[in-house]
N, C-alpha and C. Protein backbone atom coordinates (compact mmCIF):
# COMPACT_ATOMS: atom_id res chain seq x y z
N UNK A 1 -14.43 8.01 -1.65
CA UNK A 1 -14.80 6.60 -1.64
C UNK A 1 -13.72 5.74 -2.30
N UNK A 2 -13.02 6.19 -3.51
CA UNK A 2 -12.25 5.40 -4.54
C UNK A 2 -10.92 5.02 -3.08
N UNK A 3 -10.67 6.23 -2.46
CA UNK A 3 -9.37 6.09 -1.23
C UNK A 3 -9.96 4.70 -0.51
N UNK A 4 -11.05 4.96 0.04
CA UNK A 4 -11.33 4.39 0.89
C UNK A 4 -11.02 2.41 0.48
N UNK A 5 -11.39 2.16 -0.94
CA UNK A 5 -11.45 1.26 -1.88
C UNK A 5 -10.18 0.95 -1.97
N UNK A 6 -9.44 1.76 -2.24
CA UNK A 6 -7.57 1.08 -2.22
C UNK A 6 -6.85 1.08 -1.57
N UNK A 7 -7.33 1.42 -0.07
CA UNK A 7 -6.67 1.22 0.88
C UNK A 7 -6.99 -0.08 1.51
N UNK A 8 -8.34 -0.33 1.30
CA UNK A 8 -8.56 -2.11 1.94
C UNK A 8 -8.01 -2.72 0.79
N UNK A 9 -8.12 -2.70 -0.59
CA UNK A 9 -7.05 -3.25 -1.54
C UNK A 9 -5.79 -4.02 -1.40
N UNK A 10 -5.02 -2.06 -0.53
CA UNK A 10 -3.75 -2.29 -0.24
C UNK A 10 -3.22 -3.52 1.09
N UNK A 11 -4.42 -2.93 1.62
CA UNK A 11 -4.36 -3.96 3.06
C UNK A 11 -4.25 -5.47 2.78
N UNK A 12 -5.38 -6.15 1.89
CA UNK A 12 -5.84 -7.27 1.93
C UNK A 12 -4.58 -8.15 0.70
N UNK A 13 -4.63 -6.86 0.03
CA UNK A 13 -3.12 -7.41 -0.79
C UNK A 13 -1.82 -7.83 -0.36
N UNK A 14 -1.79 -7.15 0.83
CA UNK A 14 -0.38 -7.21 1.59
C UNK A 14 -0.48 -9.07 2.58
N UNK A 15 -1.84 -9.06 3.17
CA UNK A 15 -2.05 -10.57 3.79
C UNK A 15 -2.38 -11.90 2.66
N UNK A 16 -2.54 -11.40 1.28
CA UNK A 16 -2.50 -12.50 0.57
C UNK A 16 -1.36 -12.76 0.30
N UNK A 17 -0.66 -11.85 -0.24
CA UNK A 17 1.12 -12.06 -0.41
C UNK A 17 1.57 -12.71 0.97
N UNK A 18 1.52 -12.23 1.51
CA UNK A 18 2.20 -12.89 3.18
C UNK A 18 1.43 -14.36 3.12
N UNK A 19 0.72 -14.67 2.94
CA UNK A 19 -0.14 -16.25 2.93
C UNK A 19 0.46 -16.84 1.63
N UNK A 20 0.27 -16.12 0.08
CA UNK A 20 0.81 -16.97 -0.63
C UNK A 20 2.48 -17.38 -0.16
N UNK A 21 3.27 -16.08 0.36
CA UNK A 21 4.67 -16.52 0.19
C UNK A 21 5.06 -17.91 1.53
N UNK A 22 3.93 -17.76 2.58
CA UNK A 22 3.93 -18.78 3.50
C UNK A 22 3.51 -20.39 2.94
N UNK A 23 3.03 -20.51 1.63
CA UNK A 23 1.95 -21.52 1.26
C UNK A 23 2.99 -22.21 -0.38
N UNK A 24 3.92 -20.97 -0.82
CA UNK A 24 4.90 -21.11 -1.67
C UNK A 24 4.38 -21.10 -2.68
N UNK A 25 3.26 -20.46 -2.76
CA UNK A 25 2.17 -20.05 -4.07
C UNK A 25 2.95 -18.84 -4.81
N UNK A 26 2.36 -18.70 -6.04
CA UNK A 26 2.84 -17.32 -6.84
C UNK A 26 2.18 -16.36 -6.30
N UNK A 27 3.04 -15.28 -5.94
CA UNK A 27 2.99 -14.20 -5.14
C UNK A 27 2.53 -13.03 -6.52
N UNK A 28 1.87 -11.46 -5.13
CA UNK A 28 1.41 -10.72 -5.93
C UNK A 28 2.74 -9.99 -5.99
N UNK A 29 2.76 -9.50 -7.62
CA UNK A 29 4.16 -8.35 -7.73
C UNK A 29 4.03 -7.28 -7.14
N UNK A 30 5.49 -7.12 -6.88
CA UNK A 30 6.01 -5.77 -5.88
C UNK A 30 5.49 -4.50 -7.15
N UNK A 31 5.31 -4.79 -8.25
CA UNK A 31 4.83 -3.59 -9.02
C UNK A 31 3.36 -3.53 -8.43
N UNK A 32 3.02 -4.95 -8.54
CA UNK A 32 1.61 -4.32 -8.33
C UNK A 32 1.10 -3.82 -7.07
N UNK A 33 2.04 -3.70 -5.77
CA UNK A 33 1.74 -3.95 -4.69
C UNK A 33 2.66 -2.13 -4.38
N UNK A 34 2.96 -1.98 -4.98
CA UNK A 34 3.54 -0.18 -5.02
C UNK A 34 2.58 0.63 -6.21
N UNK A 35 2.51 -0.04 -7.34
CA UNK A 35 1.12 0.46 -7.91
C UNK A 35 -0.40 0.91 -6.85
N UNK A 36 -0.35 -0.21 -6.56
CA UNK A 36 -2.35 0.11 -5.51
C UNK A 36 -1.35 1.44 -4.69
N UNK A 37 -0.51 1.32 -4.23
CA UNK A 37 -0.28 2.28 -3.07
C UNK A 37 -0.05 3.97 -3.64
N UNK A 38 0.88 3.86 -4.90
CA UNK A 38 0.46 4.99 -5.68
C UNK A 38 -1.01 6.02 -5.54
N UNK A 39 -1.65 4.33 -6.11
CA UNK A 39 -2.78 5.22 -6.85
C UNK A 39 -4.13 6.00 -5.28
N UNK A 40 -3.50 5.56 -4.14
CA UNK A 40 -4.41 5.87 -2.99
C UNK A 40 -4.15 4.84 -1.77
N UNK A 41 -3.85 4.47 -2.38
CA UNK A 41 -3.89 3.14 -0.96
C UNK A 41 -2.40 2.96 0.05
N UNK A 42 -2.00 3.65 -0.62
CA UNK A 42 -0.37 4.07 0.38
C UNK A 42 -0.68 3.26 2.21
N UNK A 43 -1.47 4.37 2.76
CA UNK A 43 -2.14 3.95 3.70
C UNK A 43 -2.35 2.47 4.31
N UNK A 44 -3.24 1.87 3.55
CA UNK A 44 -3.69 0.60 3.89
C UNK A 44 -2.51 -0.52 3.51
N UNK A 45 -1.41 -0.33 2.69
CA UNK A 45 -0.17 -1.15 2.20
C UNK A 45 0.36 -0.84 3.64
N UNK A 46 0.69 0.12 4.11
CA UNK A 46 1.26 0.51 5.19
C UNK A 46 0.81 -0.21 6.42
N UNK A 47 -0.18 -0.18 6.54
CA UNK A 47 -1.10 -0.93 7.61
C UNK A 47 -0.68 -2.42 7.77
N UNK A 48 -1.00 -3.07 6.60
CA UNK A 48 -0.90 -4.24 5.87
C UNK A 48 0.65 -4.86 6.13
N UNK A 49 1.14 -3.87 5.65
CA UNK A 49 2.94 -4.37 6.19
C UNK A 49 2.78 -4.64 7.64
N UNK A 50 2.59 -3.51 8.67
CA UNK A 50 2.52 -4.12 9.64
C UNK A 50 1.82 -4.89 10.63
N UNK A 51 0.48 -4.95 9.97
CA UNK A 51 0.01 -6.39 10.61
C UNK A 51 0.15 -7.49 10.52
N UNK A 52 0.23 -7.25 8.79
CA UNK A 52 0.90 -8.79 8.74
C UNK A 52 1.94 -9.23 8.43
N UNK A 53 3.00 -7.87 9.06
CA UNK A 53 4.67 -8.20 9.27
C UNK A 53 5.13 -8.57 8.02
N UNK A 54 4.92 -7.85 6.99
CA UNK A 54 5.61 -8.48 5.07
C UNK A 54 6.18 -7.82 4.84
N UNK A 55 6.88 -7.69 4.31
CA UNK A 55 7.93 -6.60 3.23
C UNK A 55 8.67 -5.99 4.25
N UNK A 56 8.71 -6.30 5.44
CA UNK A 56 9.44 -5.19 6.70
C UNK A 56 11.37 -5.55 6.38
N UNK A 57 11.56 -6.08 5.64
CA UNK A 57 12.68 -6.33 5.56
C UNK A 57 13.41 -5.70 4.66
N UNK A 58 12.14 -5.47 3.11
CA UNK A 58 12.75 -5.18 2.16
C UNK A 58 12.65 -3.44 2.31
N UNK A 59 13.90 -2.91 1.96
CA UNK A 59 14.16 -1.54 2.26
C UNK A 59 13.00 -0.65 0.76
N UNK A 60 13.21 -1.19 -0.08
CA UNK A 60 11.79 -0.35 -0.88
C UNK A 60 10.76 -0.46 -0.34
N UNK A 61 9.92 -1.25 0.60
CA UNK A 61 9.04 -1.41 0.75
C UNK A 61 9.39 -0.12 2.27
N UNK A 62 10.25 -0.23 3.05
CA UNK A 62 10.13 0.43 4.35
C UNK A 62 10.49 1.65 4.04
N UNK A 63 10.95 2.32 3.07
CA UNK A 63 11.19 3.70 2.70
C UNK A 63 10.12 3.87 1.62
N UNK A 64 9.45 3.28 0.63
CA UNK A 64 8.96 3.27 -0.59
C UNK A 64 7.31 3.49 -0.14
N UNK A 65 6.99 2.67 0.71
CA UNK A 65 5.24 2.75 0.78
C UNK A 65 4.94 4.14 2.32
N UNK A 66 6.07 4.10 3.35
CA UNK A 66 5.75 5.75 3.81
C UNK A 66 5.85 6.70 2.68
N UNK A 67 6.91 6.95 2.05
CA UNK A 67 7.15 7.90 0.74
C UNK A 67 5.73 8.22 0.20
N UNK A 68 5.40 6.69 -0.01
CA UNK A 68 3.96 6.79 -0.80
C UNK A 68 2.77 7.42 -0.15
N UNK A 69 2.40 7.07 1.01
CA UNK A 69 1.71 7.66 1.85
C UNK A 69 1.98 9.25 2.49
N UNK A 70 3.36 9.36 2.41
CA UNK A 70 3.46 11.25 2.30
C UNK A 70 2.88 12.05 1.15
N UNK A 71 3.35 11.23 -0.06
CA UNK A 71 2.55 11.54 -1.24
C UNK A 71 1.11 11.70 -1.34
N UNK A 72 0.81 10.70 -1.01
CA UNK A 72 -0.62 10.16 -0.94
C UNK A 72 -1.66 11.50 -0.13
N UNK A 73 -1.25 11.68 0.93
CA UNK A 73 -1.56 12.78 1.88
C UNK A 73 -1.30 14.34 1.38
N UNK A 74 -0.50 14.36 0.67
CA UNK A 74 -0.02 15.73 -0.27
C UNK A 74 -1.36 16.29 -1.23
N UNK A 75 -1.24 15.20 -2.31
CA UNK A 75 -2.42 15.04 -3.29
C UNK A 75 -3.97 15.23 -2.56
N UNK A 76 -4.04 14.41 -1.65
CA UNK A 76 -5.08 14.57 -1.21
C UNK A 76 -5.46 16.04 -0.71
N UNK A 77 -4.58 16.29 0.05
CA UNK A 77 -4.73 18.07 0.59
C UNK A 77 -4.83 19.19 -0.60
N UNK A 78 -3.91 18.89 -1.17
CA UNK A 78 -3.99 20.00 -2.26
C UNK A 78 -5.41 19.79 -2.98
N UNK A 79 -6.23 18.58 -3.29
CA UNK A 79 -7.41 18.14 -4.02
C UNK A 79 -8.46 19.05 -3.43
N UNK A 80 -8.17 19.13 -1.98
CA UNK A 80 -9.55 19.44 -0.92
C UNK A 80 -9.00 21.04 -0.90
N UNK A 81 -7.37 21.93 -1.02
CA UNK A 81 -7.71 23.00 -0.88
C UNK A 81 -7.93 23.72 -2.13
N UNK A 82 -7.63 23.38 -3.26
CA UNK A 82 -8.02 23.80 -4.63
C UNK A 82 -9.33 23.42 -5.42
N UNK A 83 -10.10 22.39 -4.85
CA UNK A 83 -10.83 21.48 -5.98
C UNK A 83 -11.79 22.86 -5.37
N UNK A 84 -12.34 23.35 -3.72
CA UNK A 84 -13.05 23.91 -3.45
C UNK A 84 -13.29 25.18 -3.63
């Protein structure tokens, strides 16, 4: 459930940044926006980039949040073949 939780996080985080930086509002930090993806939400940042076309430019973000999501998918497997 907690995955499920930081991946719409990651998602909805990625279209507020894209709206604030369109609106010239203070934007959410790139820490905090590689943080959510760390902690589970790799996924939904990923998503998020490309729907709503953000960060596609910046090379941490296009090498940094797949990375994260290989990770992300690692942890998770190993959780489900050891926890059981």
């Amino acid at each position: 459930m907690i995955l499920i939780i930081m991946n719409v996080i990651g998602f909805i985080r990625m279209g507020q940044d894209k709206q604030y930086a369109k609106k010239r509002r203070r934007r959410v930090s790139e820490r905090q926006l590689f943080m959510i993806a760390l902690l589970g939400g790799a996924i939904g940042s990923w998503i998020g980039m490309r729907v709503w076309r953000h960060k596609t430019n910046h090379r941490s973000f296009t090498i940094g949040i797949p990375l994260l999501v290989v990770v992300n998918v690692g942890v998770i497997y190993l959780a489900i073949t050891y926890l059981n």
